[in-house]
N, C-alpha and C. Protein backbone atom coordinates (compact mmCIF):
# COMPACT_ATOMS: atom_id res chain seq x y z
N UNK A 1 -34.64 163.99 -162.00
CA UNK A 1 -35.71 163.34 -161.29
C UNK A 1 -35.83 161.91 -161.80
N UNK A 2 -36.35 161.27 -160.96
CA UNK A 2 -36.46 159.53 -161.31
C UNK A 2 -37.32 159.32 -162.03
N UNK A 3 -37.60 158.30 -162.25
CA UNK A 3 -38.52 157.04 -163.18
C UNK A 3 -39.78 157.71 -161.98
N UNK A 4 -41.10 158.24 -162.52
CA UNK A 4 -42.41 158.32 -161.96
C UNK A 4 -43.17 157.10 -162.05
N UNK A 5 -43.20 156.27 -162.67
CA UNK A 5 -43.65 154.80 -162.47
C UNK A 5 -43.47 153.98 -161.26
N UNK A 6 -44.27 153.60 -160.57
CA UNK A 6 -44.29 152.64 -159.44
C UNK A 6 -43.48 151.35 -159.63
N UNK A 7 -43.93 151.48 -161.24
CA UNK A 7 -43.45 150.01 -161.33
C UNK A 7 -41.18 149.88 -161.48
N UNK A 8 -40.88 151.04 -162.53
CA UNK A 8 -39.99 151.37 -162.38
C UNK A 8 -39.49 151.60 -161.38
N UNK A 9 -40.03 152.07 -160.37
CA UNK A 9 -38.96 152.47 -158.94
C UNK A 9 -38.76 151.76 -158.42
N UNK A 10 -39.81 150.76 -158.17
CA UNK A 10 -39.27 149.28 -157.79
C UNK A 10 -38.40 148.43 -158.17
N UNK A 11 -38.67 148.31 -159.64
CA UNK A 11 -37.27 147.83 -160.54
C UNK A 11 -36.10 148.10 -160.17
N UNK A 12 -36.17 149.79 -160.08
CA UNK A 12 -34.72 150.41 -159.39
C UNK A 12 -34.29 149.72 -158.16
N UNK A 13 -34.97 150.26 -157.33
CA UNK A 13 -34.64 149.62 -156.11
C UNK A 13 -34.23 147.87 -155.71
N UNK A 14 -35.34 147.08 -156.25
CA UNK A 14 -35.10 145.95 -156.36
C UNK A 14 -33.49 145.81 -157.09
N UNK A 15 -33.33 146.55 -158.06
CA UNK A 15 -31.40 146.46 -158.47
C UNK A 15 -30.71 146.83 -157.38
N UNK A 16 -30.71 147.83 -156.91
CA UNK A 16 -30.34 148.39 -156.18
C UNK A 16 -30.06 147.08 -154.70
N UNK A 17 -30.78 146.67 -154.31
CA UNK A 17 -30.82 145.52 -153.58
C UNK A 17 -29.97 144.99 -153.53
N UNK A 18 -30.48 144.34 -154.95
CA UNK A 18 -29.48 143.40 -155.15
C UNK A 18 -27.84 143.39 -155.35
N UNK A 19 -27.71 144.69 -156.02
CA UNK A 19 -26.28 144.82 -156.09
C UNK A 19 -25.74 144.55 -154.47
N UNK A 20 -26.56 145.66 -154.07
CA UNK A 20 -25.55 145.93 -152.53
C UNK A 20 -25.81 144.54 -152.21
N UNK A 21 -26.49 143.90 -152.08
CA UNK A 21 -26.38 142.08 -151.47
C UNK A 21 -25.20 141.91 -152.05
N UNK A 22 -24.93 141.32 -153.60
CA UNK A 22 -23.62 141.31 -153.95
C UNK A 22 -22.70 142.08 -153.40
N UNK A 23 -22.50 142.59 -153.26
CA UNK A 23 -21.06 143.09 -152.77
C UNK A 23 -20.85 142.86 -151.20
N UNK A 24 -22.27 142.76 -150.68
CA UNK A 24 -21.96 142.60 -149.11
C UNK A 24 -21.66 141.43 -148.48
N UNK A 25 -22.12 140.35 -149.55
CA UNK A 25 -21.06 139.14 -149.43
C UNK A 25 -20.17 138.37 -149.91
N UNK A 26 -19.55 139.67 -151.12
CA UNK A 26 -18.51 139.65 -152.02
C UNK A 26 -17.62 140.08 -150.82
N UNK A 27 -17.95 140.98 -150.13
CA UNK A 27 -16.63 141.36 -148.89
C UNK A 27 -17.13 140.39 -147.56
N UNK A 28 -17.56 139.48 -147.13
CA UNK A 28 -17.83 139.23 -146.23
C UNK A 28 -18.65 139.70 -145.23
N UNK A 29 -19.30 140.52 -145.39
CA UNK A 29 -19.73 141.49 -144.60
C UNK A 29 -20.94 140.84 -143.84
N UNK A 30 -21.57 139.33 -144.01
CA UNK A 30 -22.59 138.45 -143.44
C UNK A 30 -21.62 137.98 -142.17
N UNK A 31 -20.41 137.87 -142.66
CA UNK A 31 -19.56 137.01 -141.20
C UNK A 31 -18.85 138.09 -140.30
N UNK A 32 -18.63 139.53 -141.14
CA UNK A 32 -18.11 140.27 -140.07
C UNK A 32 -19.17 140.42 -139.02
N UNK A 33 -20.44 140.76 -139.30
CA UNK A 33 -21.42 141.15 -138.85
C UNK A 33 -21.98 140.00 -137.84
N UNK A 34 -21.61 138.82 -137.93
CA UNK A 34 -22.23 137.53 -137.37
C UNK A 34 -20.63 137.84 -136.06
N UNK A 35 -19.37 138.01 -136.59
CA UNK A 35 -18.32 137.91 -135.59
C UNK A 35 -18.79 139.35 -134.53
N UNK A 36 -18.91 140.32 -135.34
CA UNK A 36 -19.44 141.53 -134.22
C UNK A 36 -20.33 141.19 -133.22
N UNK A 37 -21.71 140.29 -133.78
CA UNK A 37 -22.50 140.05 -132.85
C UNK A 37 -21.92 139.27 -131.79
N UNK A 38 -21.24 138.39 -132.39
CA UNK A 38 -20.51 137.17 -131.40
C UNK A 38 -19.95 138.27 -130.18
N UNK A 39 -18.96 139.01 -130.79
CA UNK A 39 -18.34 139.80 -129.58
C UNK A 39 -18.49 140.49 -129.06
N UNK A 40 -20.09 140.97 -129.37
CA UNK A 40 -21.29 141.79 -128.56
C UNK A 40 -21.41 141.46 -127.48
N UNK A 41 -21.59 140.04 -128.09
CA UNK A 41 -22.70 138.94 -126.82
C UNK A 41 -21.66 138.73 -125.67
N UNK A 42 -19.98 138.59 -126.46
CA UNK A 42 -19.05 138.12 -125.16
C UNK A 42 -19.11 139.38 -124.06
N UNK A 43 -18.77 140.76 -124.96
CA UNK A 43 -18.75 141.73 -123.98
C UNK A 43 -19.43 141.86 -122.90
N UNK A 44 -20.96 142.00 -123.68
CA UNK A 44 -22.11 141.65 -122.69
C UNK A 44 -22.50 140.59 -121.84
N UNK A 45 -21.84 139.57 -122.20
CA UNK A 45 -21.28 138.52 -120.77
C UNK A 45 -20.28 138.97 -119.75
N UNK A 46 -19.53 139.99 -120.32
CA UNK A 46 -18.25 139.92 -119.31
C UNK A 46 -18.99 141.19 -118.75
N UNK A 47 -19.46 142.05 -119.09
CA UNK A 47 -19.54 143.31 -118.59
C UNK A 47 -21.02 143.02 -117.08
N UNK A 48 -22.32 141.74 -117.77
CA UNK A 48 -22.73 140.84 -116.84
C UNK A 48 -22.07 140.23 -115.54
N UNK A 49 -21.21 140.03 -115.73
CA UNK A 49 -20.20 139.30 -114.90
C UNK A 49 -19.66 140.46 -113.57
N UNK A 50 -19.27 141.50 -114.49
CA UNK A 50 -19.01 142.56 -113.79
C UNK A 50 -20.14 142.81 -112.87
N UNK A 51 -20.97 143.20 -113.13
CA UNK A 51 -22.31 143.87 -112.65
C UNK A 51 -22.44 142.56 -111.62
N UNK A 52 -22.67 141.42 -111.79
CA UNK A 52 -23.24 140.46 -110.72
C UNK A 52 -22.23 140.40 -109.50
N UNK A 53 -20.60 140.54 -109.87
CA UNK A 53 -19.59 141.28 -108.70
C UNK A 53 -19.76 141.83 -108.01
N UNK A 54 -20.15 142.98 -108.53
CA UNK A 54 -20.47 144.43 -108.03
C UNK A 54 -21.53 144.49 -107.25
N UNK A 55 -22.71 143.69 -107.80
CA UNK A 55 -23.95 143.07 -106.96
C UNK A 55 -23.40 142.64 -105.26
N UNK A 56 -22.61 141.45 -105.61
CA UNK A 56 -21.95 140.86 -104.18
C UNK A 56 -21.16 141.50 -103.29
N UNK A 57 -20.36 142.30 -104.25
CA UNK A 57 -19.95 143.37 -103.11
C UNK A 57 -20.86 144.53 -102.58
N UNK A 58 -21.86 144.72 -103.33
CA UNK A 58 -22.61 145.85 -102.56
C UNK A 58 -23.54 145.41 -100.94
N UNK A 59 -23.83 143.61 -101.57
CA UNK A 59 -24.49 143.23 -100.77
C UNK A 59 -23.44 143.19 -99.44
N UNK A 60 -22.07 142.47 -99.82
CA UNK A 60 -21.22 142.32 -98.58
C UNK A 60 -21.19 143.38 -97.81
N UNK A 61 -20.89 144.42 -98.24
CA UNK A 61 -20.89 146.09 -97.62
C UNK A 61 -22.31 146.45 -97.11
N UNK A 62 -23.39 146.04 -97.74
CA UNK A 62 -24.67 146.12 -96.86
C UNK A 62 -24.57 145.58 -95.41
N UNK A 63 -23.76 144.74 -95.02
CA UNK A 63 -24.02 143.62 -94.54
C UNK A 63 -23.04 144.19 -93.60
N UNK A 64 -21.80 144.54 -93.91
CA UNK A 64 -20.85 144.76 -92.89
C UNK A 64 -21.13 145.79 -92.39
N UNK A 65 -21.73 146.72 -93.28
CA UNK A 65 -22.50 148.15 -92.62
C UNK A 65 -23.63 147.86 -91.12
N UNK A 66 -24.41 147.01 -91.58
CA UNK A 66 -25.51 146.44 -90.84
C UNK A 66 -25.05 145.82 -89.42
N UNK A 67 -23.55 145.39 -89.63
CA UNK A 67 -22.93 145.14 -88.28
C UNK A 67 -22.23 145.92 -87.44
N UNK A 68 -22.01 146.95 -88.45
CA UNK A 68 -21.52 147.88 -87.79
C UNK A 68 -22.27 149.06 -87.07
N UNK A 69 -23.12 149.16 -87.51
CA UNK A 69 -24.27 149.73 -87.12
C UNK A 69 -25.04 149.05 -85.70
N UNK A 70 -24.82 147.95 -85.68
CA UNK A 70 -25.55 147.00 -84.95
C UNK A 70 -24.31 147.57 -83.27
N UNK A 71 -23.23 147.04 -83.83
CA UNK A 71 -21.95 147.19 -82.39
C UNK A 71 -21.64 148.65 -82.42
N UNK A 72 -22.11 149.70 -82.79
CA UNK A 72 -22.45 151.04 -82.71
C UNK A 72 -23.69 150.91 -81.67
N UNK A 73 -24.44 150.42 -81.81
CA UNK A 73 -25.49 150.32 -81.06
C UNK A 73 -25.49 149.77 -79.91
N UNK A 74 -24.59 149.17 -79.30
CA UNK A 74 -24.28 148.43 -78.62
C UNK A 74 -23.10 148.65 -77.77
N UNK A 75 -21.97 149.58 -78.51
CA UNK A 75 -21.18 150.29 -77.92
C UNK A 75 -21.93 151.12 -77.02
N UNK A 76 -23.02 152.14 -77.67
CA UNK A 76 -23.72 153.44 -77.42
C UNK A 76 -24.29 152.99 -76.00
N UNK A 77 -25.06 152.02 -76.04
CA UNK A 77 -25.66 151.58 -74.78
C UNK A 77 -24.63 151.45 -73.42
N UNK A 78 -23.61 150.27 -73.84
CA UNK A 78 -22.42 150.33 -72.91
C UNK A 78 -22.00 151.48 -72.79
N UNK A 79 -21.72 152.75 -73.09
CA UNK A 79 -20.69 154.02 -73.07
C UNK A 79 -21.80 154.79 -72.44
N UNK A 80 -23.25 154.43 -72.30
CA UNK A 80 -24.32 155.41 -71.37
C UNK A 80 -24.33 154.78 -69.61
N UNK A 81 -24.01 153.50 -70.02
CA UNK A 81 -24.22 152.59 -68.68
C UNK A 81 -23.24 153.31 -67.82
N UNK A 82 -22.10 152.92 -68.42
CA UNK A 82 -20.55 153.46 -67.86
C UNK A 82 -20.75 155.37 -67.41
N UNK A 83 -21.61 156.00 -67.87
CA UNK A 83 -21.75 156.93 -67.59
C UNK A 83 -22.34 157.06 -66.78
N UNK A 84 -23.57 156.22 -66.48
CA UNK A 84 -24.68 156.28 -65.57
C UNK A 84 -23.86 155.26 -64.16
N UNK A 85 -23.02 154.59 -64.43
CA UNK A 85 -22.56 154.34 -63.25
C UNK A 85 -21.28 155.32 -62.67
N UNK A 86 -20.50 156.31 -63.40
CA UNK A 86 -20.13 157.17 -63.20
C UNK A 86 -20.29 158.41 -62.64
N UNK A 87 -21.86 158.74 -62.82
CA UNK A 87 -22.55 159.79 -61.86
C UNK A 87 -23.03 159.24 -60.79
N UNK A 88 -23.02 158.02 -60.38
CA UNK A 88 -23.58 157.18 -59.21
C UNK A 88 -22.40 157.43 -57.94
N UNK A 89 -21.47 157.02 -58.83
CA UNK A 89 -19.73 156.90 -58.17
C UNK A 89 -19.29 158.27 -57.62
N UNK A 90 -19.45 159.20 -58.41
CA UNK A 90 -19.23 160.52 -58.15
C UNK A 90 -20.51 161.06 -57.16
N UNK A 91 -21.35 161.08 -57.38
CA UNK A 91 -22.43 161.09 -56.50
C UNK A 91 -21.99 160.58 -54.69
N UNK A 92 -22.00 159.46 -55.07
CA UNK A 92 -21.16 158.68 -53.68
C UNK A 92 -20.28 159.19 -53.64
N UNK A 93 -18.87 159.77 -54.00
CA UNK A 93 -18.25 160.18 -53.60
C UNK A 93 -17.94 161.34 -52.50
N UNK A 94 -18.78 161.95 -53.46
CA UNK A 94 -18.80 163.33 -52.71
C UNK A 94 -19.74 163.72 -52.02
N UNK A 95 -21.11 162.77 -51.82
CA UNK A 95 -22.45 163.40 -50.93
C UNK A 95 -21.86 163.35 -49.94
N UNK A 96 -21.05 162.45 -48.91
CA UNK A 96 -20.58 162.56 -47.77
C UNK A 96 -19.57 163.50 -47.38
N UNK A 97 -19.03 164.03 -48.25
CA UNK A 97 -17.97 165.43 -47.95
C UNK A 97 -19.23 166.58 -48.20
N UNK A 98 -19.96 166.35 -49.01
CA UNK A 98 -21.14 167.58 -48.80
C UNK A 98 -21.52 167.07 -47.87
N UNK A 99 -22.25 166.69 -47.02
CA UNK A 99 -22.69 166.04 -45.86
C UNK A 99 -22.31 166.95 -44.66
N UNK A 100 -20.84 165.99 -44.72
CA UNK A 100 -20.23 166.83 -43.69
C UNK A 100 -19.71 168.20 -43.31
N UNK A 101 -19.42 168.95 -44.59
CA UNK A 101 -19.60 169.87 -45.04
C UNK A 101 -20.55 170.70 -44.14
N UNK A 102 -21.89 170.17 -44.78
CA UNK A 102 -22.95 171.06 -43.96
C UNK A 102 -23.30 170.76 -42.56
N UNK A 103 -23.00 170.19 -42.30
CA UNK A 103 -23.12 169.65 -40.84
C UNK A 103 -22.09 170.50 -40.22
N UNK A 104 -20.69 170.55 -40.60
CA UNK A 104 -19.46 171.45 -39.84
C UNK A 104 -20.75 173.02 -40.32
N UNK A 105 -20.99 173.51 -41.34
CA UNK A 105 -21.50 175.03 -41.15
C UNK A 105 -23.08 174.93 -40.44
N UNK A 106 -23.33 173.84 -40.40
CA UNK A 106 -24.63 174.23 -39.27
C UNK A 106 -24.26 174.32 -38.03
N UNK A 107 -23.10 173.45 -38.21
CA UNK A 107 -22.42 173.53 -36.49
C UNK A 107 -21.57 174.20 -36.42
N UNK A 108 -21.47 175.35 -36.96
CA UNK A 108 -20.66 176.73 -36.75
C UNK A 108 -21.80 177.89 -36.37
N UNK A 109 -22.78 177.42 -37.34
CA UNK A 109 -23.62 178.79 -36.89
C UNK A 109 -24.39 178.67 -36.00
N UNK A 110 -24.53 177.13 -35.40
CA UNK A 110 -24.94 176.87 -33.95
C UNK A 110 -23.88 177.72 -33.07
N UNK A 111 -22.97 177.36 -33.25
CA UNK A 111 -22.45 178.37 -32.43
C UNK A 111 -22.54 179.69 -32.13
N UNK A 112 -22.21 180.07 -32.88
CA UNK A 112 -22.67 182.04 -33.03
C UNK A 112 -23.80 182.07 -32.50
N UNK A 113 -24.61 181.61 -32.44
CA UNK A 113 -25.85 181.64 -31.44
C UNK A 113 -25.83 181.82 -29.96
């Protein structure tokens, strides 16, 4: 068990301190630690960099989506028109063969009369 004195443990420790200070810039260990940060900060610039990319392309793809969506919409309308003038056409086509149609069987069963 340690030194029970307040004042002693501090002593300790305060050595204790200090050694490890010594040695931590007996090995350099103030500049490794200053170069780590440095290449923290680059990463975290480049990996920034990334992300603000990624930003612009999401926006571009918002965007091309949004047009595409748009001439989807716009197709849809044209491809109903074309339909709606397609049952018009067919309509015309054939009311006059139904027409006549019924006109030849009314004027058959006029006859039989």
């Amino acid at each position: 068990m340690g030194p029970s004195d307040p004042a002693q443990q501090r002593a300790i420790i305060d050595q204790v301190r200090a050694q490890l200070g010594a040695t931590w810039r007996r090995h350099g260990r103030p500049a490794a630690a200053a170069e780590s940060l440095e290449d923290n900060a680059a990463q975290q610039r480049v990996v920034q960099g990334k992300i603000a990319a990624a930003e612009a392309r999401i926006a571009d793809l918002d965007m091309q989506i949004a047009e595409s969506q748009r001439r989807e919409t716009l197709l849809a309308r044209r491809i109903e028109a074309k339909r709606t003038q397609l049952r018009q056409l067919a309509r015309a086509a054939y009311a006059p063969r139904s027409r006549r149609s019924l006109i030849l069987a009314e004027s058959q069963s006029w006859a039989t009369f």
